[in-house]
C-alpha atoms as a PDB file:
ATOM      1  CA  UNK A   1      18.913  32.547 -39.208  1.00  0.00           C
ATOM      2  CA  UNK A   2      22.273  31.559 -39.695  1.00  0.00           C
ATOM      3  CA  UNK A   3      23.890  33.550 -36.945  1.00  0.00           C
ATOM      4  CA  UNK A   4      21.494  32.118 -34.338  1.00  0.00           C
ATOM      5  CA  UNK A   5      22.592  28.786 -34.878  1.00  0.00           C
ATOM      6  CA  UNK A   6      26.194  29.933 -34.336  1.00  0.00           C
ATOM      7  CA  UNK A   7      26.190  30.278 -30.556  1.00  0.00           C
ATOM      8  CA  UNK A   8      24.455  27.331 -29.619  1.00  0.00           C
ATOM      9  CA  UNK A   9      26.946  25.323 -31.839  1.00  0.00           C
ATOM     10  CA  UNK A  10      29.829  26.669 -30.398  1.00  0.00           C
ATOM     11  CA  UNK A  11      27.986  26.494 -26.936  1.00  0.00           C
ATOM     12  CA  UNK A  12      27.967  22.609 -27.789  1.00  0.00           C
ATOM     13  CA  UNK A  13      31.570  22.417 -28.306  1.00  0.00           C
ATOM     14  CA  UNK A  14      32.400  24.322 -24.968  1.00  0.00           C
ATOM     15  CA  UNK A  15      30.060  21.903 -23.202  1.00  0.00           C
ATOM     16  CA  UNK A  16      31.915  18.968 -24.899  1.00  0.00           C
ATOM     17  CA  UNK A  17      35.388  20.281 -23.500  1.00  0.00           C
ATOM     18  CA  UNK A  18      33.705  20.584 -20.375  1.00  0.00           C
ATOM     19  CA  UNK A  19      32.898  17.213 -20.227  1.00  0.00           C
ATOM     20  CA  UNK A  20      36.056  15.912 -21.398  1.00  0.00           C
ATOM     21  CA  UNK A  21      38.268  17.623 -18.491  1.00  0.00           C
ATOM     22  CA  UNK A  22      35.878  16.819 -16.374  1.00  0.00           C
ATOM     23  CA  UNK A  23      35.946  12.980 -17.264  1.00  0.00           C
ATOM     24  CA  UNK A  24      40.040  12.934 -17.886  1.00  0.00           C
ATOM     25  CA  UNK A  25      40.065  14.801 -14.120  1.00  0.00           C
ATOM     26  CA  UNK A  26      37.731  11.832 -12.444  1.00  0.00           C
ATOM     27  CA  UNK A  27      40.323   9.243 -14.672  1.00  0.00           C
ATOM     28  CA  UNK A  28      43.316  10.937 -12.559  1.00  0.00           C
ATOM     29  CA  UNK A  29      41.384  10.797  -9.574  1.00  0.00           C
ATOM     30  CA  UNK A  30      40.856   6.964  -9.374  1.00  0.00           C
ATOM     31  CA  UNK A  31      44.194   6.284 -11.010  1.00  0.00           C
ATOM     32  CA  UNK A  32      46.126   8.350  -7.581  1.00  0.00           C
ATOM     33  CA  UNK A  33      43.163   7.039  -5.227  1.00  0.00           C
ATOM     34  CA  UNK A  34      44.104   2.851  -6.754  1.00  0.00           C
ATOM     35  CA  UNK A  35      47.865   4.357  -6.552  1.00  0.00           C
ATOM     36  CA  UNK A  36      47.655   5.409  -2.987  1.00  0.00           C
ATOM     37  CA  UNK A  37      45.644   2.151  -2.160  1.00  0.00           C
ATOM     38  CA  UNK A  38      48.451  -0.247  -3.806  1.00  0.00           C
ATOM     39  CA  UNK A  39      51.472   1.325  -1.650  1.00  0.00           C
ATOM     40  CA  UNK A  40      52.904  -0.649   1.483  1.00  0.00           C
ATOM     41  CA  UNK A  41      51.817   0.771   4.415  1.00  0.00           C
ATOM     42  CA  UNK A  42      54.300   1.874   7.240  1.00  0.00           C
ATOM     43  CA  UNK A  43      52.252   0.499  10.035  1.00  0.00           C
ATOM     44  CA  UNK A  44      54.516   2.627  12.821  1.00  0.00           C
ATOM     45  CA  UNK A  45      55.542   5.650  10.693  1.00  0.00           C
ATOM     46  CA  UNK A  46      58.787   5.809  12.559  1.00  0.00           C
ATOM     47  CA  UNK A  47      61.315   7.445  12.056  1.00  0.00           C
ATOM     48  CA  UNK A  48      64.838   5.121  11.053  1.00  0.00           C
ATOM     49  CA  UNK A  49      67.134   7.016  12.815  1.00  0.00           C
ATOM     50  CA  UNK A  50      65.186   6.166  16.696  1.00  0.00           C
ATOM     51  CA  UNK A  51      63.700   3.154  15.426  1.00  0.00           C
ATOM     52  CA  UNK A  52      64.364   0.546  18.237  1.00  0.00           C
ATOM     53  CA  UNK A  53      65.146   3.117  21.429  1.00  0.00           C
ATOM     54  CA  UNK A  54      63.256   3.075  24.107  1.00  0.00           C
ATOM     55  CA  UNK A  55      61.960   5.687  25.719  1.00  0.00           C
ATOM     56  CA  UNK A  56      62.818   5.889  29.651  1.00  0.00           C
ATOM     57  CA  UNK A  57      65.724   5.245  31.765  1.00  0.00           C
ATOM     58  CA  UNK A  58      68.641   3.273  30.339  1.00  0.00           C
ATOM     59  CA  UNK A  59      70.897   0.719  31.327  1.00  0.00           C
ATOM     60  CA  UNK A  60      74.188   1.597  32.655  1.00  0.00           C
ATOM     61  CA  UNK A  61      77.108   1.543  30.014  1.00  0.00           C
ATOM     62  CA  UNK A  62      79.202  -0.708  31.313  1.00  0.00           C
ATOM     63  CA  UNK A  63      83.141   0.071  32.772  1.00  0.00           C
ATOM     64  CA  UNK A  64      82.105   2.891  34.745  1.00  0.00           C
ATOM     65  CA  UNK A  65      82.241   1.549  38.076  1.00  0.00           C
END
């Protein structure tokens, strides 16, 4: 009788560990999802080096005349 309480006991404990990952993975989850929600947004997502040109034709550089 012994033995056949042995499984489901160590059944328990894998069910447990289960459980456990499965709560400290949801933890990380929110934690990155409230992370991701608290960083400044880059409303453009441009790029520094071309932020401010214009695309099209541009003025004439001056002194060539």
């Amino acid at each position: 009788m012994g033995s056949k309480d042995r499984p489901s006991f160590s059944k328990r404990q894998k069910e447990q560990a289960r459980q456990a990952a499965r709560k400290k993975k949801d933890e990380r989850r929110e934690l990155r999802k409230s992370e991701r929600n608290d960083r400044p947004k880059d409303d453009l997502h441009e790029d520094p080096d071309i932020a401010g040109i214009v695309p099209g034709p541009q003025p004439m550089p001056s002194g060539d005349d």
